[in-house]
C-alpha atoms as a PDB file:
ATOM      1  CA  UNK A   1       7.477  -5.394 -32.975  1.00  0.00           C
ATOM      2  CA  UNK A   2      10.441  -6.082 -30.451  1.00  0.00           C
ATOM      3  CA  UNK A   3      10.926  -4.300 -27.591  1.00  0.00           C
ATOM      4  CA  UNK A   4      14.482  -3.655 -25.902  1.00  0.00           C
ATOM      5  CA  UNK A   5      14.327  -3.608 -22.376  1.00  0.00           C
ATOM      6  CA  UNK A   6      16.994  -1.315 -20.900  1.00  0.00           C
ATOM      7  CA  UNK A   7      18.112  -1.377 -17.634  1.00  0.00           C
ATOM      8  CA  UNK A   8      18.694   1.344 -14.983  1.00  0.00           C
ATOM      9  CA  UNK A   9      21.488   3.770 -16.040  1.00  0.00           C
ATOM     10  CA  UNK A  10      22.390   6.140 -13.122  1.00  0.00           C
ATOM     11  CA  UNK A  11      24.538   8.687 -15.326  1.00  0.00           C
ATOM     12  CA  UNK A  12      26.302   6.102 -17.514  1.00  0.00           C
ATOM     13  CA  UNK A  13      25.240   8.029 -20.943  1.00  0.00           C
ATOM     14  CA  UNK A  14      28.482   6.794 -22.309  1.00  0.00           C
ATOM     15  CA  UNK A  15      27.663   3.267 -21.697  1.00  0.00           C
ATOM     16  CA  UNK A  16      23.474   3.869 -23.044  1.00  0.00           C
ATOM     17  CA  UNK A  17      25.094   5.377 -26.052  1.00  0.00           C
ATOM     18  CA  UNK A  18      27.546   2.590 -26.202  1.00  0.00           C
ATOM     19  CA  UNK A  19      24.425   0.094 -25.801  1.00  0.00           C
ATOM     20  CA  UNK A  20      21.796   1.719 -28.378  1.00  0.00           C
ATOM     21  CA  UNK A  21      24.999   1.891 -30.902  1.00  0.00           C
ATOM     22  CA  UNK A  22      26.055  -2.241 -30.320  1.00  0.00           C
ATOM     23  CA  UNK A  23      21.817  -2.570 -30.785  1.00  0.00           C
ATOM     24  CA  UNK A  24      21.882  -1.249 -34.213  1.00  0.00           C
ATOM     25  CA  UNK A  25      19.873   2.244 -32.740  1.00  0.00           C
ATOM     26  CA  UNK A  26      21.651   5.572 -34.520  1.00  0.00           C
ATOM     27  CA  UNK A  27      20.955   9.282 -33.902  1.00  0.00           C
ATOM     28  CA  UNK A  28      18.444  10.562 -36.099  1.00  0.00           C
ATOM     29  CA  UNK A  29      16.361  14.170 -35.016  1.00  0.00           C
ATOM     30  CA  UNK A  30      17.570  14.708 -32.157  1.00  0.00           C
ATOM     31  CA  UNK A  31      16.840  10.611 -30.468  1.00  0.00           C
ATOM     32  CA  UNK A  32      18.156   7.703 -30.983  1.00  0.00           C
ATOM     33  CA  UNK A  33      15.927   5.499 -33.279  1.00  0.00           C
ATOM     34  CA  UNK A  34      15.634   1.587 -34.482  1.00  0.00           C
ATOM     35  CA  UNK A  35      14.368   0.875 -37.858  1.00  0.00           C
ATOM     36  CA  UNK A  36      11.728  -1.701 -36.404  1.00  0.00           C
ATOM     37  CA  UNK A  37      12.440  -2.066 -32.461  1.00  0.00           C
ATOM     38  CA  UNK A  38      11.417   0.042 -29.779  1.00  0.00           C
ATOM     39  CA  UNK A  39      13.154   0.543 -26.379  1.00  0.00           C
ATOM     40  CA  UNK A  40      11.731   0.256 -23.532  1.00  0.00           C
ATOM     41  CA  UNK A  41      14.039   1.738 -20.109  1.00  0.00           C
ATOM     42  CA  UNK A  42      13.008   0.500 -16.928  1.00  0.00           C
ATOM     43  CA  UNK A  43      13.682   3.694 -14.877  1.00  0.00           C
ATOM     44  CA  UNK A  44      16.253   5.086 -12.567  1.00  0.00           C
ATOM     45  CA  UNK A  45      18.303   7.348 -15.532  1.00  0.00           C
ATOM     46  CA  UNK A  46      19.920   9.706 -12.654  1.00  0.00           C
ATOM     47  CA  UNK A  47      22.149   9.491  -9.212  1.00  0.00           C
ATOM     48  CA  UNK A  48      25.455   8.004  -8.875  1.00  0.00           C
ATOM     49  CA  UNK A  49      26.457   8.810 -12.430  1.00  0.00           C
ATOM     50  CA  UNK A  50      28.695  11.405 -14.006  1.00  0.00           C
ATOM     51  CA  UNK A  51      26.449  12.524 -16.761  1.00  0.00           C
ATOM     52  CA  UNK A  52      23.052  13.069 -15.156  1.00  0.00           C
ATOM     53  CA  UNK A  53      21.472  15.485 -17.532  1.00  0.00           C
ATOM     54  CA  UNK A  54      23.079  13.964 -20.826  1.00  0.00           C
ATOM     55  CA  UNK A  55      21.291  10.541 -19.532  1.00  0.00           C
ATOM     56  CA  UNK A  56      17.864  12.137 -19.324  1.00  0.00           C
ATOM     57  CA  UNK A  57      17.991  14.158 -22.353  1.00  0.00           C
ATOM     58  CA  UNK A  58      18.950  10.967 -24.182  1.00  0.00           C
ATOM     59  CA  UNK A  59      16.089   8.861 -22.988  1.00  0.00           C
ATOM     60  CA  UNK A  60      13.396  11.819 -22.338  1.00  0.00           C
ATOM     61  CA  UNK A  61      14.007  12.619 -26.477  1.00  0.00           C
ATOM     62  CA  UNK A  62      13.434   8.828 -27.352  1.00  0.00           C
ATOM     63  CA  UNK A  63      10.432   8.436 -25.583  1.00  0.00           C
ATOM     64  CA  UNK A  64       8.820  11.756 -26.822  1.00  0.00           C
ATOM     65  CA  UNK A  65       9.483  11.265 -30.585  1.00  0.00           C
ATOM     66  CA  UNK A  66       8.140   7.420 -29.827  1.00  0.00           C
ATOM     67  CA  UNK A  67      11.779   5.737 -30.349  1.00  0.00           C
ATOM     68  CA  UNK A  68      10.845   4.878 -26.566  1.00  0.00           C
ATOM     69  CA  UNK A  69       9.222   4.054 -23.754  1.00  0.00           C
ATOM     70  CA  UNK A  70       9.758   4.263 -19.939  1.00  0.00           C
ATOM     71  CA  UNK A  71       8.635   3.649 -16.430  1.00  0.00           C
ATOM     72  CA  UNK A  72       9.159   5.130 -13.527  1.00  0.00           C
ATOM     73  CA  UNK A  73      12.156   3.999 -11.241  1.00  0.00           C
ATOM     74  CA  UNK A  74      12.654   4.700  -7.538  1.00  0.00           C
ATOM     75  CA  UNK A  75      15.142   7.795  -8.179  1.00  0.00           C
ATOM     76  CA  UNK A  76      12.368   8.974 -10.108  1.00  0.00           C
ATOM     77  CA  UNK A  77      10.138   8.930  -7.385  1.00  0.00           C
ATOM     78  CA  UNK A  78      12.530  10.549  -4.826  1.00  0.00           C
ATOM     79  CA  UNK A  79      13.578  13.080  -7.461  1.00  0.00           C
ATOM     80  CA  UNK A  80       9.819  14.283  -7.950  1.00  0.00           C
ATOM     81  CA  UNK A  81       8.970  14.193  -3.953  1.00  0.00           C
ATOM     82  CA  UNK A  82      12.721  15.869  -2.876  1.00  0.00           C
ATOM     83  CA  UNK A  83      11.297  18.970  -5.233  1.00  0.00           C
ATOM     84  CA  UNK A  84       7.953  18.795  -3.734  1.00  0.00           C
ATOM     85  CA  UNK A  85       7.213  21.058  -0.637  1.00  0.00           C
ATOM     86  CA  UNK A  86       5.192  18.984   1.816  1.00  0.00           C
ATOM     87  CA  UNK A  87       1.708  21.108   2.650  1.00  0.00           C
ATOM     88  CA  UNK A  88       1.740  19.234   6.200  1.00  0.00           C
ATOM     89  CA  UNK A  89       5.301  20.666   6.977  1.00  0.00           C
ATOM     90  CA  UNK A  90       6.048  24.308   6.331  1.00  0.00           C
ATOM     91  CA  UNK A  91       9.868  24.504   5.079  1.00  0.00           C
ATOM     92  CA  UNK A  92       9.982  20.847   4.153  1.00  0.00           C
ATOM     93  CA  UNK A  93       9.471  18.820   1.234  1.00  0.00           C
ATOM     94  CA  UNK A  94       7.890  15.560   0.578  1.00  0.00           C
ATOM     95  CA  UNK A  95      11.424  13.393   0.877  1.00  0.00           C
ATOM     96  CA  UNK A  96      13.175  15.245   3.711  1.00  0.00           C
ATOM     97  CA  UNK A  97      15.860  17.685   2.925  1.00  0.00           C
ATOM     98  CA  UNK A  98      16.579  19.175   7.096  1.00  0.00           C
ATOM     99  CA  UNK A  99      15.267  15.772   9.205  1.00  0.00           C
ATOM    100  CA  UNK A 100      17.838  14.579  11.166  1.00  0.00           C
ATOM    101  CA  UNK A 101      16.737  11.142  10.776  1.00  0.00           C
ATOM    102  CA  UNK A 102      16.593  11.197   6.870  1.00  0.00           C
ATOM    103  CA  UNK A 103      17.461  14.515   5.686  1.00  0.00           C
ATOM    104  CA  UNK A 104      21.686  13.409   5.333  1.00  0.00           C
ATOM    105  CA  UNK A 105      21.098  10.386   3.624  1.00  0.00           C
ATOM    106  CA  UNK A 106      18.190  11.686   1.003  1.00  0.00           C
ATOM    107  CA  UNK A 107      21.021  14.610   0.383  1.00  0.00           C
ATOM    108  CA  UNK A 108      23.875  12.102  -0.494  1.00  0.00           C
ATOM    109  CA  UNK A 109      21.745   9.561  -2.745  1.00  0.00           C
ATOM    110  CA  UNK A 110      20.551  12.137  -4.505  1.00  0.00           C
ATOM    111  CA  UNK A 111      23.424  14.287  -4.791  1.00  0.00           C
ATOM    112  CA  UNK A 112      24.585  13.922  -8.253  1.00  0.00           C
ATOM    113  CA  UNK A 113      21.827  14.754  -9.926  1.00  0.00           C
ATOM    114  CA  UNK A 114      21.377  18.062  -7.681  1.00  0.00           C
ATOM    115  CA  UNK A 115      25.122  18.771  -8.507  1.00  0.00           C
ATOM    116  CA  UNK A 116      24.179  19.235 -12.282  1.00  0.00           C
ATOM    117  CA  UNK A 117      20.423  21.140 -11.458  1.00  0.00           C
ATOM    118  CA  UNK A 118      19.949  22.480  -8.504  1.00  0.00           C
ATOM    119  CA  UNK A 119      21.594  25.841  -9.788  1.00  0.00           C
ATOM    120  CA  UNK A 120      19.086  26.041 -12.943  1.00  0.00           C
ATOM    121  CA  UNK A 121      15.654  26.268 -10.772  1.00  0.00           C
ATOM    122  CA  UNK A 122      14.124  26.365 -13.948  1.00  0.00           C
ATOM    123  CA  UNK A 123      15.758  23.551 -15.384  1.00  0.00           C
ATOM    124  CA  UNK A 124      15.281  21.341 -12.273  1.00  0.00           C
ATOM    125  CA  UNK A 125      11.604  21.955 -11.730  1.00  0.00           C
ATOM    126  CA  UNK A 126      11.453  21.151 -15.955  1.00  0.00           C
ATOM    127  CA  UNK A 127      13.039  17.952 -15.699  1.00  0.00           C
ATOM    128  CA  UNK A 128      10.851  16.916 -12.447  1.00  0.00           C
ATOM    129  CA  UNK A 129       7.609  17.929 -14.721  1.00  0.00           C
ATOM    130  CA  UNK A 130       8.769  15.143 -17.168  1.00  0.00           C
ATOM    131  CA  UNK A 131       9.444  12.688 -14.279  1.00  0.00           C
ATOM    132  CA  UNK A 132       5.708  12.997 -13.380  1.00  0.00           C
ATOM    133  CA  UNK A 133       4.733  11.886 -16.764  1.00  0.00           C
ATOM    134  CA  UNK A 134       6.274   8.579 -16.362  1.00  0.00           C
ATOM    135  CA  UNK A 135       4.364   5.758 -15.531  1.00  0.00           C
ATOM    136  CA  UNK A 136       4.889   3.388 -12.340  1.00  0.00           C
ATOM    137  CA  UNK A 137       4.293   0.527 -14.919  1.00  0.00           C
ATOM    138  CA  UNK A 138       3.507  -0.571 -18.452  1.00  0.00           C
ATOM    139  CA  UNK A 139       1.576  -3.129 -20.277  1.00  0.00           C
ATOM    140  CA  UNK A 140       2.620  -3.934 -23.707  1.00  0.00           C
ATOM    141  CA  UNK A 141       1.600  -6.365 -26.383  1.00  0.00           C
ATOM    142  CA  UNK A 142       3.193  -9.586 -24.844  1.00  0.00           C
ATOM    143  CA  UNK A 143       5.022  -8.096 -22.014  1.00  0.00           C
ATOM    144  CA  UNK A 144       4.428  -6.394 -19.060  1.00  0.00           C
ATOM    145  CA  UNK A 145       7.342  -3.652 -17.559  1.00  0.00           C
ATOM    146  CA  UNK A 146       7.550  -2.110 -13.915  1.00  0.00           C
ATOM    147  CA  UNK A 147      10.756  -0.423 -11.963  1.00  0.00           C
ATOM    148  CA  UNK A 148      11.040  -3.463  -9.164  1.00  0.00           C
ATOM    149  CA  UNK A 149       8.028  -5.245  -8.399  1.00  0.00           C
ATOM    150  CA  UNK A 150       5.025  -6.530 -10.502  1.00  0.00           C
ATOM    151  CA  UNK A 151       1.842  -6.546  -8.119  1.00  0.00           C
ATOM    152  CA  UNK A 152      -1.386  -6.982  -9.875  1.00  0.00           C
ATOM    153  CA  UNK A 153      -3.478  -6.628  -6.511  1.00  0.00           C
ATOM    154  CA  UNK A 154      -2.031  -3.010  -5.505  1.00  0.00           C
ATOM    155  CA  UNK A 155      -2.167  -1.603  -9.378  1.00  0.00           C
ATOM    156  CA  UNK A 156      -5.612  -3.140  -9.471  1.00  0.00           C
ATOM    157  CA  UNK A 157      -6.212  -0.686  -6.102  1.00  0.00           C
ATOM    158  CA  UNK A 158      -4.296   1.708  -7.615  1.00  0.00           C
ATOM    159  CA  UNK A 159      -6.765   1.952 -10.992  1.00  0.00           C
ATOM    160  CA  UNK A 160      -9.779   1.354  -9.205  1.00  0.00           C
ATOM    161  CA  UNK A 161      -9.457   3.918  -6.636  1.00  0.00           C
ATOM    162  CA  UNK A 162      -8.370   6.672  -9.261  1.00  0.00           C
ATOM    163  CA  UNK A 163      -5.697   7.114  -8.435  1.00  0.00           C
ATOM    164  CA  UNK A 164      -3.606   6.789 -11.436  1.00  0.00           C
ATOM    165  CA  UNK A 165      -4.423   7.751 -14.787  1.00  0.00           C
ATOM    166  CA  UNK A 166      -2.704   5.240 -17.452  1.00  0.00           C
ATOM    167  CA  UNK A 167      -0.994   4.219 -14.811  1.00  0.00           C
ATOM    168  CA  UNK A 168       0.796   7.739 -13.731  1.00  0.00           C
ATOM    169  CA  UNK A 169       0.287   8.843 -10.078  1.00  0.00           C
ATOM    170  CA  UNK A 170      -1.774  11.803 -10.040  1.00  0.00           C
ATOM    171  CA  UNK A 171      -0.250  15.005  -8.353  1.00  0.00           C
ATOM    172  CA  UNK A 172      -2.793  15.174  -6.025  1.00  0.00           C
ATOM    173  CA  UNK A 173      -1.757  11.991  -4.205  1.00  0.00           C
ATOM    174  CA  UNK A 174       1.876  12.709  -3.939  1.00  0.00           C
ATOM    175  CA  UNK A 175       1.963  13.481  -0.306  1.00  0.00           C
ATOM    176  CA  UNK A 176       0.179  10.344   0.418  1.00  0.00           C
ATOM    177  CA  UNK A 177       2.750   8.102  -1.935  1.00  0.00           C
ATOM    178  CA  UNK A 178       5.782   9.759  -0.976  1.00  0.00           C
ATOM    179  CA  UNK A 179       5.486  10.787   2.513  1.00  0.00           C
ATOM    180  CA  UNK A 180       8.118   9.078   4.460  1.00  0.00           C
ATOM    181  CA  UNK A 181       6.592   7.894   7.684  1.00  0.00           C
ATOM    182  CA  UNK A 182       8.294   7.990  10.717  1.00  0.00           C
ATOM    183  CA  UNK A 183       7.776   3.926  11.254  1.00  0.00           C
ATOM    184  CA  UNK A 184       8.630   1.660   8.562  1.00  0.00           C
ATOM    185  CA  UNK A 185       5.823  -0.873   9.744  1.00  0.00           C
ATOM    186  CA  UNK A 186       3.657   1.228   7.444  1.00  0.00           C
ATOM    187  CA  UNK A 187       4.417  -1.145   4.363  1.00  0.00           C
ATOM    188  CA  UNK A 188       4.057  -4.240   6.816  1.00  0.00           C
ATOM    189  CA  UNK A 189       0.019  -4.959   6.481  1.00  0.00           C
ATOM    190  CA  UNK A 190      -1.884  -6.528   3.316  1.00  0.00           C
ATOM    191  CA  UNK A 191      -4.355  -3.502   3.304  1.00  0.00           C
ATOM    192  CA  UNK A 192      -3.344  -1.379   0.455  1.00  0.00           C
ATOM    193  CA  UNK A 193      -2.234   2.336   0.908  1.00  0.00           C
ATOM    194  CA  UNK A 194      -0.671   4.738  -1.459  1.00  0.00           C
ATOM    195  CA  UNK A 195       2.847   5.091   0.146  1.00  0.00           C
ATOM    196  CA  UNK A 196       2.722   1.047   0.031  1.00  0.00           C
ATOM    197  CA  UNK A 197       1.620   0.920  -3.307  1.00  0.00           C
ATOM    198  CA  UNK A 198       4.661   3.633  -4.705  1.00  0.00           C
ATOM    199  CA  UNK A 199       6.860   1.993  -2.368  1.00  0.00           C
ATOM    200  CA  UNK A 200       6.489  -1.843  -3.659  1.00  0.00           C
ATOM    201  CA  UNK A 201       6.023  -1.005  -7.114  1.00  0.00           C
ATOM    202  CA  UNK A 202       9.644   0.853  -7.452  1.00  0.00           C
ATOM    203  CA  UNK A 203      11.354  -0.461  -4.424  1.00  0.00           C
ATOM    204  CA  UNK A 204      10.322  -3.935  -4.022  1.00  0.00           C
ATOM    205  CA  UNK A 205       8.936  -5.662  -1.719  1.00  0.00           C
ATOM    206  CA  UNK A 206      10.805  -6.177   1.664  1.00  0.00           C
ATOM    207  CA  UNK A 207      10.100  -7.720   4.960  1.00  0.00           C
ATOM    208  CA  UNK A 208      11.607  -6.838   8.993  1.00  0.00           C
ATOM    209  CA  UNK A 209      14.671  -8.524  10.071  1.00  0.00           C
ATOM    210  CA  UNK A 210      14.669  -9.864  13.570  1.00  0.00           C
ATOM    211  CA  UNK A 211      15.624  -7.924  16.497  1.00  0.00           C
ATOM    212  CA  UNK A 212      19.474  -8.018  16.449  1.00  0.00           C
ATOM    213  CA  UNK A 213      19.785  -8.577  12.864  1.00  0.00           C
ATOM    214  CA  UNK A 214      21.204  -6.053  10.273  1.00  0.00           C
ATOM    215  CA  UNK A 215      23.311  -5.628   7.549  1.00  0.00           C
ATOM    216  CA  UNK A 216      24.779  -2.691   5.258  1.00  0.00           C
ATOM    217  CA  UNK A 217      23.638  -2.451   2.313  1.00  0.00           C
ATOM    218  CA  UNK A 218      26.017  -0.959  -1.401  1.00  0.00           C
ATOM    219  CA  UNK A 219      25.763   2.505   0.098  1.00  0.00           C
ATOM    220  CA  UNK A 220      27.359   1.573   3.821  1.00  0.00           C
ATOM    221  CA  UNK A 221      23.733   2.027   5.330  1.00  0.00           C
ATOM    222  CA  UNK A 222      22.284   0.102   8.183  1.00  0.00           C
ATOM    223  CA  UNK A 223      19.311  -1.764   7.308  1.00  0.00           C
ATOM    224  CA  UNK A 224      17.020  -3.441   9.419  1.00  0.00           C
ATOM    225  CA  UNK A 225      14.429  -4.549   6.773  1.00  0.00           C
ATOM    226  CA  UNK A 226      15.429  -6.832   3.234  1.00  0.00           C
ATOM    227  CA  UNK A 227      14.192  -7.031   0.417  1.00  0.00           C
ATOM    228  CA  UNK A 228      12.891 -10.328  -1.361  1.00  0.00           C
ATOM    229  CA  UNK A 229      12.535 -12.364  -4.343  1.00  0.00           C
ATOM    230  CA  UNK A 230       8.946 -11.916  -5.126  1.00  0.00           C
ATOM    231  CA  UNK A 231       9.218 -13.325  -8.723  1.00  0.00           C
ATOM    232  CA  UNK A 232      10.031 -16.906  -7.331  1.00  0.00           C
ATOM    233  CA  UNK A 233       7.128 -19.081  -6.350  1.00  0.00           C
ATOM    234  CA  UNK A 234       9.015 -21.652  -4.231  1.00  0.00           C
ATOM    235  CA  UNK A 235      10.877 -18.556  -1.988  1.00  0.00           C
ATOM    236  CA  UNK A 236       8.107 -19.213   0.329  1.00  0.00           C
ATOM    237  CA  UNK A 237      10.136 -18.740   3.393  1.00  0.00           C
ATOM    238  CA  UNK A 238      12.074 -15.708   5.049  1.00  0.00           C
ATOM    239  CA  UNK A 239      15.218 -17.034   4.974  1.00  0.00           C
ATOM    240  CA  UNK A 240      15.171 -18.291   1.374  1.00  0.00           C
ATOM    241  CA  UNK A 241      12.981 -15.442  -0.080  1.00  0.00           C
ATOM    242  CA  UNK A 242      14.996 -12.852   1.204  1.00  0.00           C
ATOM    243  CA  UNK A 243      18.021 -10.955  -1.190  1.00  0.00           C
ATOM    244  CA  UNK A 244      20.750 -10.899   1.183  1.00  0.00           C
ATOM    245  CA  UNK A 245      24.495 -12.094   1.311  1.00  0.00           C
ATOM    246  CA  UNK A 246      25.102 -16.070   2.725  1.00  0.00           C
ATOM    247  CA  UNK A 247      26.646 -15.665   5.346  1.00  0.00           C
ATOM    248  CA  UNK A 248      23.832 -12.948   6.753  1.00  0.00           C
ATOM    249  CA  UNK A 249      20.977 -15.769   5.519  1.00  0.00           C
ATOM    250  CA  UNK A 250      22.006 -18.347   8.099  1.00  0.00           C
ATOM    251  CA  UNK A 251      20.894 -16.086  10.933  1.00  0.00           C
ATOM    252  CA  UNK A 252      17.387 -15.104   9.727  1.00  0.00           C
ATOM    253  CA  UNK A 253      14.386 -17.213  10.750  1.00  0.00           C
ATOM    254  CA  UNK A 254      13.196 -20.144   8.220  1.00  0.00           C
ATOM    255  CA  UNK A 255       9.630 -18.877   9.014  1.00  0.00           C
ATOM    256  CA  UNK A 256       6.935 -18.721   5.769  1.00  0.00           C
ATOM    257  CA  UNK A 257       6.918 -15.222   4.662  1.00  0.00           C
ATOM    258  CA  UNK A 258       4.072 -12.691   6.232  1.00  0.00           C
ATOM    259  CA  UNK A 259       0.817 -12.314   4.142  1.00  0.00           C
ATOM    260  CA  UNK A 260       1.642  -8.806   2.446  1.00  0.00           C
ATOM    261  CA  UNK A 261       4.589  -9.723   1.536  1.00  0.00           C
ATOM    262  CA  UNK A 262       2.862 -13.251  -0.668  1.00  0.00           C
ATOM    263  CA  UNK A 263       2.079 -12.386  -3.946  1.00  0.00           C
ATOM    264  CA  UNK A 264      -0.194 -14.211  -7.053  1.00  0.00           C
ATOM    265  CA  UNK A 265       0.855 -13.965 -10.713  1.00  0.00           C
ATOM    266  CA  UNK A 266      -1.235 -15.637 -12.415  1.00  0.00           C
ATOM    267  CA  UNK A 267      -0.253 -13.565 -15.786  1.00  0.00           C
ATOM    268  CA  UNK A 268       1.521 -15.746 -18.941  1.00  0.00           C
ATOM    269  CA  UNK A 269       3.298 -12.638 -20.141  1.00  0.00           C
ATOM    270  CA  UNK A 270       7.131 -12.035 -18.889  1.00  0.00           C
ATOM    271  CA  UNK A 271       7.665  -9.569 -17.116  1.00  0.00           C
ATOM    272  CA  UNK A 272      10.504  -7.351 -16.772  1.00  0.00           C
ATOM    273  CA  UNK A 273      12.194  -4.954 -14.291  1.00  0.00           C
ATOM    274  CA  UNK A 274      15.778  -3.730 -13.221  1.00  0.00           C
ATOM    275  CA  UNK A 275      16.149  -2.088  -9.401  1.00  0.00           C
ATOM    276  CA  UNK A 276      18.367  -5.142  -8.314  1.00  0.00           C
ATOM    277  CA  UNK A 277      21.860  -4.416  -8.454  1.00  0.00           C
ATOM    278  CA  UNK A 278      22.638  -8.064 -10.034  1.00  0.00           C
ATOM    279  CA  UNK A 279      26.050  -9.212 -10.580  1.00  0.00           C
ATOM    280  CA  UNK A 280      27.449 -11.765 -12.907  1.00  0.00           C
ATOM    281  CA  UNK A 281      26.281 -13.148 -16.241  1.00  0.00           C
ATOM    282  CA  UNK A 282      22.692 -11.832 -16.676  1.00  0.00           C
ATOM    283  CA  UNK A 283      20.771 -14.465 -16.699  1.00  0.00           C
ATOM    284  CA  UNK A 284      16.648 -15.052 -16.484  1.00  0.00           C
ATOM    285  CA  UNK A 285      15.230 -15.190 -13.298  1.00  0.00           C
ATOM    286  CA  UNK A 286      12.206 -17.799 -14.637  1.00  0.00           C
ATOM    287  CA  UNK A 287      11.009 -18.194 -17.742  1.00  0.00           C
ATOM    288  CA  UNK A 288       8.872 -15.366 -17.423  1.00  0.00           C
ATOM    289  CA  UNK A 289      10.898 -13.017 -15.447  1.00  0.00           C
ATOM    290  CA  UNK A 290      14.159 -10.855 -16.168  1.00  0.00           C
ATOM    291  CA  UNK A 291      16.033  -8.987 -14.330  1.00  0.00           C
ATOM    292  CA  UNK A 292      18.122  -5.990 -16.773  1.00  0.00           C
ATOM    293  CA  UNK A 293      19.669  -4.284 -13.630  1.00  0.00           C
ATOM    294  CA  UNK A 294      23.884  -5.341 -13.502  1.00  0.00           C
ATOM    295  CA  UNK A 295      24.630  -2.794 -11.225  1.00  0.00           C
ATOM    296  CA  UNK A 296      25.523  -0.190 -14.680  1.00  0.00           C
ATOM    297  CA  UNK A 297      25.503   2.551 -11.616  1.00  0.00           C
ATOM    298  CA  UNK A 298      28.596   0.527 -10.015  1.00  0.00           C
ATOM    299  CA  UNK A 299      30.604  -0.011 -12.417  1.00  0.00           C
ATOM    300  CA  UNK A 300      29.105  -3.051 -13.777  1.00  0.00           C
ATOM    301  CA  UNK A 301      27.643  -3.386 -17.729  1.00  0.00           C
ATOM    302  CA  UNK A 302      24.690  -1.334 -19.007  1.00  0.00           C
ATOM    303  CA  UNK A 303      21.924  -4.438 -20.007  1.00  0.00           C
ATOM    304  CA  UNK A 304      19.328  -4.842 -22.292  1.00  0.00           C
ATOM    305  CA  UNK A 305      17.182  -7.994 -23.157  1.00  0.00           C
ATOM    306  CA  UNK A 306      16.050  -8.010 -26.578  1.00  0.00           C
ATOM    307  CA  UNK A 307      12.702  -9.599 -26.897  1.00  0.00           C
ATOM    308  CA  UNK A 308      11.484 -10.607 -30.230  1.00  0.00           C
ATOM    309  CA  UNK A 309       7.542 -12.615 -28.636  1.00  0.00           C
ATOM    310  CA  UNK A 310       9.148 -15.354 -27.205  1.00  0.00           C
ATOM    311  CA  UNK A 311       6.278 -16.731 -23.837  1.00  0.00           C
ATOM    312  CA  UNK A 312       9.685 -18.236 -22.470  1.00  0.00           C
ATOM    313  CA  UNK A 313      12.580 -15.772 -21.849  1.00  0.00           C
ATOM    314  CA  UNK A 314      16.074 -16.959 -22.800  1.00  0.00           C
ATOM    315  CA  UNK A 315      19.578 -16.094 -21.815  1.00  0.00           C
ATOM    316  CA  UNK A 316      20.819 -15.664 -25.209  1.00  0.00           C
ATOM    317  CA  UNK A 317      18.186 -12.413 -25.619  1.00  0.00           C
ATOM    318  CA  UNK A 318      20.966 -10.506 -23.273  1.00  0.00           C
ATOM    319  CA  UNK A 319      23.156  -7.786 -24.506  1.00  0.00           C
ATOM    320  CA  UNK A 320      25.587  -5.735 -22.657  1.00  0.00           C
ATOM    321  CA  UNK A 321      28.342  -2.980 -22.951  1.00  0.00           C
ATOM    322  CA  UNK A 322      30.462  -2.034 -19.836  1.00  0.00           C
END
């Protein structure tokens, strides 16, 4: 069987429809089918878009009448814990909605989607339910699927520790995976932790800048903390490891990278994932890694790679509509 890997969509149904249509999928009941392929969407269907719920109902009907499959993306995640009310804080909810520190920015990434729900309570808390059922990652015959960051050691925590069932956070552990703590140092330690585990899974993994250093990242926010390319074996370094603009790499230290954020892959199969706002030709990371996020959400193309059991991925397996 081949599996097309989607990348995120953000709204863009137009440009998903365009996609499935170009890759030979047509409506049939209600989804979107293939004759012999199965998509696969690597999370992160709402914000930023203008067609939040047409996106969801597009990819929620594939993957329930099995035209589909899906993972879990970061947006996900937020959209599940902004719903959520916190037990530890009366009034509050699990991503802040009133902190002064986070409250404003949660509120404006997420806005788009709460512009088409948050009048329809009913609605809302439905699509959130289906959000839950997604997994955090997926391992298929030949190929293995998560939203940003493949880490066999904290999924490997994650399943021994019960936590997940096939791979889906229980609800019972919510407040411990989405919590946002009030120091980011949290994620900085090779123990393993639920809100670490959530966090590099569909966020990536990211290290501290030094004191001084910062930079704004597509959204005009500050950041003091980068994120890094964990798929490459020779980024060994801070300086080269980290997914940042040129001129900001000259000033960061060319020190080797702190223990948590050092990961083995020892796995043959590819692996794919989107979360990455690439630009450009897409274009395979390694030979076992692919990237199918071209910033769709930004007005860059919707991608897909189309892989048919090839162990070594090639650039010609790329589609994309803009």
């Amino acid at each position: 069987m081949g599996y097309d890997v989607i990348g995120d969509i953000h709204g863009q149904a137009d440009k998903l429809e365009a996609l499935l249509q170009h890759m030979g999928y047509r409506p049939h009941d209600d989804a979107w089918r293939h004759p012999s392929r199965t998509a696969v969407f690597v999370g992160d269907f709402i914000d930023r878009g203008p067609h939040q719920l047409h996106t969801v109902r597009i990819a929620r009907n594939m993957v329930e009448s099995g035209a589909a499959l899906a993972v879990m993306g970061n947006h996900e995640l937020n959209a599940i814990a902004w719903h959520t009310p916190d037990p530890m804080h009366p009034g509050e909810y699990l991503r802040r909605h009133y902190s002064t520190r986070w409250g404003h920015k949660n509120r404006i990434q997420h806005q788009r989607f709460l512009d088409e729900v948050e009048h329809d309570p009913a609605q809302h808390a439905d699509l959130v339910a289906w959000f839950r059922t997604l997994p955090l990652w997926l391992e298929l015959p030949g190929i293995r699927v998560v939203h940003a960051c493949w880490h066999q050691g904290l999924m490997d925590w994650l399943t021994s520790t019960g936590y997940v069932e096939k791979g889906r956070l229980l609800q019972t552990v919510l407040p411990d995976a989405t919590r946002e703590p009030d120091d980011d140092s949290v994620t900085d330690t090779p123990e393993p932790s639920l809100f670490r585990a959530a966090e590099t899974l569909t966020k990536g993994l990211e290290i501290a800048l030094p004191d001084g250093v910062s930079y704004q990242d597509k959204d005009g926010i500050e950041r003091h903390r980068v994120r890094i390319h964990w798929w490459d074996r020779d980024a060994t370094t801070c300086r080269r490891a980290a997914l940042v603009q040129e001129q900001l790499r000259s000033r960061l230290p060319d020190t080797p990278l702190p223990a948590y954020a050092r990961i083995e892959d020892h796995d043959p199969r590819p692996v794919f994932f989107g979360h990455y706002w690439m630009t450009g030709q897409p274009h395979v990371l390694t030979p076992q890694a692919a990237c199918v996020d071209y910033s769709a959400g930004n007005g860059g193309p919707l991608v897909a790679y189309r892989w048919d059991g090839e162990a070594q991925l090639r650039d010609a397996h790329f589609c994309q509509v803009s």
